[in-house]
C-alpha atoms as a PDB file:
ATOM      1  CA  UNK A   1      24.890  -5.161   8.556  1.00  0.00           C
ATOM      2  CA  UNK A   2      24.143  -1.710  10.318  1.00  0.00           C
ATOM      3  CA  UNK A   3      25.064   1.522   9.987  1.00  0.00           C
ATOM      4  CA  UNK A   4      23.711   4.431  11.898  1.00  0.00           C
ATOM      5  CA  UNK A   5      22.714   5.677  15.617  1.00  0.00           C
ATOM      6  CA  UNK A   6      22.238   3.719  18.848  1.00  0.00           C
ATOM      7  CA  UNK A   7      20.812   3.822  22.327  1.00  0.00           C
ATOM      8  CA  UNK A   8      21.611   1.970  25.192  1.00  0.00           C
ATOM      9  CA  UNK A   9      22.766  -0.590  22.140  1.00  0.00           C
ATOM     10  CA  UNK A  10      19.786  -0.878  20.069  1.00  0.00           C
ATOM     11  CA  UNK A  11      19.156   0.717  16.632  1.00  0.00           C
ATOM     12  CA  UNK A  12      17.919   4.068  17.639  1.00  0.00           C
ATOM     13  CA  UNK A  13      17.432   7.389  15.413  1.00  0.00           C
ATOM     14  CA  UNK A  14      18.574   7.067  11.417  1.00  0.00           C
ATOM     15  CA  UNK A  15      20.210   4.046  10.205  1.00  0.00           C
ATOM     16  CA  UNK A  16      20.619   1.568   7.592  1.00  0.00           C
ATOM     17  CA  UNK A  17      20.720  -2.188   7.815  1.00  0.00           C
ATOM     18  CA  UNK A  18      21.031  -4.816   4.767  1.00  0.00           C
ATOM     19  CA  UNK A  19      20.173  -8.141   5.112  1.00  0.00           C
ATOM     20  CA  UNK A  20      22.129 -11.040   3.670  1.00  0.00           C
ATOM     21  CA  UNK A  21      19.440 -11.495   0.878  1.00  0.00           C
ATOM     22  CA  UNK A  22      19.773  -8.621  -0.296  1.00  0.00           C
ATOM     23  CA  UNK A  23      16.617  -6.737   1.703  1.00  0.00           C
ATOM     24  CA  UNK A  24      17.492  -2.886   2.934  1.00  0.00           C
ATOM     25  CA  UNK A  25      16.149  -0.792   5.077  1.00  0.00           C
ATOM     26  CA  UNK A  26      17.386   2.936   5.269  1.00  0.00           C
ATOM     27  CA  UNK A  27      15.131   5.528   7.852  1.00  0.00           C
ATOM     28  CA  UNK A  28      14.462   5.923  11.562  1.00  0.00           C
ATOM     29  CA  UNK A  29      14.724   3.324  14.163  1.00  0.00           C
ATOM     30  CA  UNK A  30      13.263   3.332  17.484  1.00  0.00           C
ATOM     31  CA  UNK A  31      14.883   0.811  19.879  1.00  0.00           C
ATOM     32  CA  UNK A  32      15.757  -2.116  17.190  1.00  0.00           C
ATOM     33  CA  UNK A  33      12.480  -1.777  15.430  1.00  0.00           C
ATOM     34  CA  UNK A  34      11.515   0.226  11.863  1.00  0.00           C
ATOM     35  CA  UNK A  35       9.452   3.231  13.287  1.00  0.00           C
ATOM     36  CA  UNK A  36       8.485   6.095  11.653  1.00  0.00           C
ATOM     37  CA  UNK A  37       9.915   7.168   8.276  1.00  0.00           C
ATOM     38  CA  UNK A  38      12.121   4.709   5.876  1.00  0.00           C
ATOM     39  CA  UNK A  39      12.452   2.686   2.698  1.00  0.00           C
ATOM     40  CA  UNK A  40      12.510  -0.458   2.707  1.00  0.00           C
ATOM     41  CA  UNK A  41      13.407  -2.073  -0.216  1.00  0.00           C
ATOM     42  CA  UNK A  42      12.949  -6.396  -0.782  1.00  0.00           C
ATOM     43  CA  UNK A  43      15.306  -8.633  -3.427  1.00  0.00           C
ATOM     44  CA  UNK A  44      12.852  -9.179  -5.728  1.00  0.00           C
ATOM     45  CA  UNK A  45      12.775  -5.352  -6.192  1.00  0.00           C
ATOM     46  CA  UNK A  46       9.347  -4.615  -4.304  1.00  0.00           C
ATOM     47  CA  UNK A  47      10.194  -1.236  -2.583  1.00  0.00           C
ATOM     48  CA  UNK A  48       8.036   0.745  -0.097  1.00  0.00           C
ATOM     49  CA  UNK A  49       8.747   4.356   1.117  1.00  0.00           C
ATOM     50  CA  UNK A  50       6.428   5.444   3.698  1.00  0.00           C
ATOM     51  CA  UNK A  51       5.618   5.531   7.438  1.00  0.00           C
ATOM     52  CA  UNK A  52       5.838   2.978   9.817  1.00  0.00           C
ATOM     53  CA  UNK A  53       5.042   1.398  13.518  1.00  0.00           C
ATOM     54  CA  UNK A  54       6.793  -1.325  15.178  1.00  0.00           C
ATOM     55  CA  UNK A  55       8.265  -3.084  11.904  1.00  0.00           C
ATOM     56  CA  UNK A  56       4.959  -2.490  10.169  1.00  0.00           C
ATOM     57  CA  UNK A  57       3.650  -0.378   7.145  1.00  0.00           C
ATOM     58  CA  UNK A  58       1.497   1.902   9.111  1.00  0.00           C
ATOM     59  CA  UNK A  59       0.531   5.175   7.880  1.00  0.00           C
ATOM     60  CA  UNK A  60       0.956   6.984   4.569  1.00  0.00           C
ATOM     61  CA  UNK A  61       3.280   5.437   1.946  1.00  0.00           C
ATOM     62  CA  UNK A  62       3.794   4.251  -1.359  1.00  0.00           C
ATOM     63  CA  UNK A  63       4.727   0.642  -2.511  1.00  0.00           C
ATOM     64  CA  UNK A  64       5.893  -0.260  -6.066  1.00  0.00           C
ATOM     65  CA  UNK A  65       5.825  -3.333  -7.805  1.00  0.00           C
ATOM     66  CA  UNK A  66       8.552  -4.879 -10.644  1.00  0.00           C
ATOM     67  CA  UNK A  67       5.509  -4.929 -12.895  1.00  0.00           C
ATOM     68  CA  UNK A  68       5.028  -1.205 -12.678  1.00  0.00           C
ATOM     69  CA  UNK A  69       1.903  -1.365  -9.795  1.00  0.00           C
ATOM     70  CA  UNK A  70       1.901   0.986  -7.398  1.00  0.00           C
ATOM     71  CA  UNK A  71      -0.272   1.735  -4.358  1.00  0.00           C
ATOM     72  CA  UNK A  72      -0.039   5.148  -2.849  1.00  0.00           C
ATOM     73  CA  UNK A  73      -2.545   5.367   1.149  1.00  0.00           C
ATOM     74  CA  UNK A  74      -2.674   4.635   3.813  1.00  0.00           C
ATOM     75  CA  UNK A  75      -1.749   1.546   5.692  1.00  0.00           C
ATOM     76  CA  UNK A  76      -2.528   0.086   9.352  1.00  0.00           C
ATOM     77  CA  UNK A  77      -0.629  -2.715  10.211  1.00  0.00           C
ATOM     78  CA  UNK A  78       1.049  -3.767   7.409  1.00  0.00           C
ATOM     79  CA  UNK A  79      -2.309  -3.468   5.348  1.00  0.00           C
ATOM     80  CA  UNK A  80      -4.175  -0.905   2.927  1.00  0.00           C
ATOM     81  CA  UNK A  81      -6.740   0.760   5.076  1.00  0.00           C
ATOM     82  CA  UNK A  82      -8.011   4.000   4.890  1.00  0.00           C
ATOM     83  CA  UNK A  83      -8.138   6.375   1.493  1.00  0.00           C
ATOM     84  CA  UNK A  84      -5.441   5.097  -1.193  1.00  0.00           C
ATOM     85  CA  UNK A  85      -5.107   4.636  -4.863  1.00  0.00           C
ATOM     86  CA  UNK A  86      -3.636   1.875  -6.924  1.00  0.00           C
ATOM     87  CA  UNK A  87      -2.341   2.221 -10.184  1.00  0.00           C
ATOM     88  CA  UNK A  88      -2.025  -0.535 -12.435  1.00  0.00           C
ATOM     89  CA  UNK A  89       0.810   0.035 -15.386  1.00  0.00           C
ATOM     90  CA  UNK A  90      -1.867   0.063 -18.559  1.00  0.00           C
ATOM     91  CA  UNK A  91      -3.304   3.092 -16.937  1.00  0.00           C
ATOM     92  CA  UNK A  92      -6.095   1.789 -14.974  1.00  0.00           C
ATOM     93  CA  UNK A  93      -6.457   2.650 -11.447  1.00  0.00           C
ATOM     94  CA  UNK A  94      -9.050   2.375  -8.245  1.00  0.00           C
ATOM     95  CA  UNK A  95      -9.397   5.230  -5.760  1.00  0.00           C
ATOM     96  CA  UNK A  96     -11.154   4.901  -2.491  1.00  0.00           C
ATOM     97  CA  UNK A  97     -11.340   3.416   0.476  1.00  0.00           C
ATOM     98  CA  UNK A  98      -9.495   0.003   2.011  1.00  0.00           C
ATOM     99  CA  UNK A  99     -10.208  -1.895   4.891  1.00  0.00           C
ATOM    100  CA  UNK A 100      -8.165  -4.573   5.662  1.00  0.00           C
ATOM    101  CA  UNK A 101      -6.259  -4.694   2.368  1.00  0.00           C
ATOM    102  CA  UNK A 102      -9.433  -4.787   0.198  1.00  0.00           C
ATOM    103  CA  UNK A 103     -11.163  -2.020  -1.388  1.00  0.00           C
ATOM    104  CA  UNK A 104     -14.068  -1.709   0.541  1.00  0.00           C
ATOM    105  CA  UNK A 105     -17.048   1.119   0.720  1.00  0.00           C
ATOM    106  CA  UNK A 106     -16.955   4.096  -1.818  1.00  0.00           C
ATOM    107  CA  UNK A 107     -14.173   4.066  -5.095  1.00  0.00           C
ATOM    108  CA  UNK A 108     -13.640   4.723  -7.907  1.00  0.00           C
ATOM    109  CA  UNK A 109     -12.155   3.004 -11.119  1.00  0.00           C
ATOM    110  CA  UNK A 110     -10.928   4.285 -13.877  1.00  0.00           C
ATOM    111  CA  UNK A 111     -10.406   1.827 -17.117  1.00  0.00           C
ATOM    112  CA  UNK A 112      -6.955   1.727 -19.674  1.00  0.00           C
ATOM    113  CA  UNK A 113      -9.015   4.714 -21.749  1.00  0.00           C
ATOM    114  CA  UNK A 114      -9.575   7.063 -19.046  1.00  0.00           C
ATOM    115  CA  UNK A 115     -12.817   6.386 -17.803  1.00  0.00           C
ATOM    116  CA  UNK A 116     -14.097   6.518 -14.693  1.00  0.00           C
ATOM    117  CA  UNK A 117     -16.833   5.195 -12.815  1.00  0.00           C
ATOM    118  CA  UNK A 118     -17.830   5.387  -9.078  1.00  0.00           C
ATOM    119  CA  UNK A 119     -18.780   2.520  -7.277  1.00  0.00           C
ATOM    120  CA  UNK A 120     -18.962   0.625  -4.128  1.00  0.00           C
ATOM    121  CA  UNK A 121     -16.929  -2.514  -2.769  1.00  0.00           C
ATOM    122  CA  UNK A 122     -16.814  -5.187   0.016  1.00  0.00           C
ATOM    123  CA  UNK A 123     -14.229  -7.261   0.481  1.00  0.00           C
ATOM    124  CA  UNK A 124     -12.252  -6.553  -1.982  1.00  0.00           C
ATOM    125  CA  UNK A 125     -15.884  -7.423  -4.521  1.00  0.00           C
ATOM    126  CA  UNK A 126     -17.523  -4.339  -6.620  1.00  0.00           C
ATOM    127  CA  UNK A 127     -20.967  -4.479  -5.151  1.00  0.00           C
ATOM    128  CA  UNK A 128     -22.091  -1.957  -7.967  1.00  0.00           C
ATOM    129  CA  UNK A 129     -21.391   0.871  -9.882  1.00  0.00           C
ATOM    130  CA  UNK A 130     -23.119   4.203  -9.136  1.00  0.00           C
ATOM    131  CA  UNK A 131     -25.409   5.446 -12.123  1.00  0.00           C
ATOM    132  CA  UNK A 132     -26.339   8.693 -10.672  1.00  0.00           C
ATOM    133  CA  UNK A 133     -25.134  11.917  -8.699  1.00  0.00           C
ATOM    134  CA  UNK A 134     -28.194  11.191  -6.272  1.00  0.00           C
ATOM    135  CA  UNK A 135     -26.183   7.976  -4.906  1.00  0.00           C
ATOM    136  CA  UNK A 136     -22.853  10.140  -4.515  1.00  0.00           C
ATOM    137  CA  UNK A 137     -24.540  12.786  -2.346  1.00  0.00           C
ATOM    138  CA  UNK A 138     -22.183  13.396   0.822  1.00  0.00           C
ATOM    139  CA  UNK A 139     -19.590  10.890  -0.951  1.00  0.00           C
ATOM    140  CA  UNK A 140     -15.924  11.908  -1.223  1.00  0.00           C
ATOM    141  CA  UNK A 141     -16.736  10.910  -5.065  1.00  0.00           C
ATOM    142  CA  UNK A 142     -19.408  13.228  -6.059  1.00  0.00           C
ATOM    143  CA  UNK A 143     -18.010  14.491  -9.491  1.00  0.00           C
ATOM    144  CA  UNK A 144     -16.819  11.689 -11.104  1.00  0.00           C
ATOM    145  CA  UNK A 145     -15.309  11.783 -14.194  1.00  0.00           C
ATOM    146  CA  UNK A 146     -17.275  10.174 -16.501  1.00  0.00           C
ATOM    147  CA  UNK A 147     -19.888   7.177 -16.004  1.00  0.00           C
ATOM    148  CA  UNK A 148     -20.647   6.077 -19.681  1.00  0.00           C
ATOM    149  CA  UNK A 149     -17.937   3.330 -19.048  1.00  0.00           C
ATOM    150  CA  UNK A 150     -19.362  -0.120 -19.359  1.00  0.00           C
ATOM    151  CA  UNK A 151     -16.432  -2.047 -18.239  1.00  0.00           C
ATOM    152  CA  UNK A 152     -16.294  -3.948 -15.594  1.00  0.00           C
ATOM    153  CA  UNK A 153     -13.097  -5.484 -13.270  1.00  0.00           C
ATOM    154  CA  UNK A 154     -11.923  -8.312 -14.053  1.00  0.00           C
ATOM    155  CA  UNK A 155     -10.741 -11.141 -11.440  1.00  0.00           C
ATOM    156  CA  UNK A 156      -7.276  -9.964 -11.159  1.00  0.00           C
ATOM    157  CA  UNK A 157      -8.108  -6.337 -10.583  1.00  0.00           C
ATOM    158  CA  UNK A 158      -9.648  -7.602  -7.016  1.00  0.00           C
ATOM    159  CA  UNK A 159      -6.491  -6.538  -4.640  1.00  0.00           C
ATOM    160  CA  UNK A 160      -5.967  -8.766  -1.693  1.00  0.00           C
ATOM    161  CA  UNK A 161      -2.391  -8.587  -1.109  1.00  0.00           C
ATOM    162  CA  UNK A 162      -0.469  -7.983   1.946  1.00  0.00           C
ATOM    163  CA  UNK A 163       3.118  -6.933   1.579  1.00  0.00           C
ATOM    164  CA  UNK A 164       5.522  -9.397   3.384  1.00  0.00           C
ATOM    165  CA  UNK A 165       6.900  -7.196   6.644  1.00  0.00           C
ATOM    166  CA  UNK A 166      10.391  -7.557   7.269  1.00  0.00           C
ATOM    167  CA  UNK A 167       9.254  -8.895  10.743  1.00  0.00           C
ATOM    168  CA  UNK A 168       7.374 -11.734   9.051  1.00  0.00           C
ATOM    169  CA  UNK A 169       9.869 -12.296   6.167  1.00  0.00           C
ATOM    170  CA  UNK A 170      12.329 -14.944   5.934  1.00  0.00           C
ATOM    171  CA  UNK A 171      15.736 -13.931   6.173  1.00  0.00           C
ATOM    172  CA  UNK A 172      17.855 -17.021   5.814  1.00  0.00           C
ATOM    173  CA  UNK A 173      17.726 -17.334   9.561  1.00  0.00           C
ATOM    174  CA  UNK A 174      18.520 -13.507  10.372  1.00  0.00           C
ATOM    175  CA  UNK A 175      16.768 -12.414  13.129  1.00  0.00           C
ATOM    176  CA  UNK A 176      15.213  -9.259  12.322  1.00  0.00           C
ATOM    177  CA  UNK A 177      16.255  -7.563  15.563  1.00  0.00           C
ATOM    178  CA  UNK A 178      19.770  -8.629  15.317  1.00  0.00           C
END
């Protein structure tokens, strides 16, 4: 069901639709797709508040999990890409960049206690920690916290998840345009 502005009879301008499984959108529309600003907010009570671009998280935003993770960057295309930070709910957290929905290049994680340690990523794999300020010269990271942590990530703090798009969900046969 929708509520909100059209154009030439298309979801145009603010609205909000809800979808018989209990899915909601409330922001902009621009000619029956999500664009720009909105929440959108799944049954299983995954929410994301952010920007987006033809019925995909693009831009800045923030998704939350039911477990208490959150991711707050960027996104292109319904992926983390660019700068962003996830937080996990014991405290931990990585900062840095994303490419494709992996951390990837320059980040940094910080462990449960507060520690933090610098390092670099591919694919969504630490490559290595940095031990020194000489490797973070130029680096968006080059006063890190702390680097006396000797932790290291464990399998399930690799992030490779891609948030189900509304245009890709299954809505009991709903057609997201309608």
């Amino acid at each position: 069901m929708y509520t909100g502005n059209f154009k030439m009879g298309k979801k145009h301008g603010f609205g909000k639709y809800y979808w018989a499984d209990g899915s909601k959108y409330e922001g902009t529309w621009v000619m029956n797709s999500i664009e720009g600003f909105g929440k959108y907010e799944w049954p299983d009570a995954r929410s994301y508040e952010g920007c987006w671009k033809d019925d995909k998280l693009h831009g800045h935003g923030t998704y939350l999990w039911p477990d208490g993770r959150k991711y707050e960057g960027s996104y292109c295309l319904d992926r983390k890409h660019g700068h962003g930070t996830h937080f996990w709910p014991d405290g931990r957290k990585y900062e840095g960049n994303w490419v494709d929905g992996k951390q990837h290049g320059m980040g940094v994680y910080t462990n449960d206690r507060g520690t933090a340690r610098p390092g670099t990523w591919s694919k969504g794999v630490r490559v290595r920690w940095i031990e020194d300020e000489e490797d973070l010269q130029g680096s968006p990271f080059s006063k890190p916290t702390s680097l006396a942590s000797q932790g290291v990530l464990s399998d399930h703090d690799v992030l490779d998840e891609n948030p189900i798009s509304p245009r890709t969900a299954n809505f009991s046969g709903t057609s997201f345009s309608s």
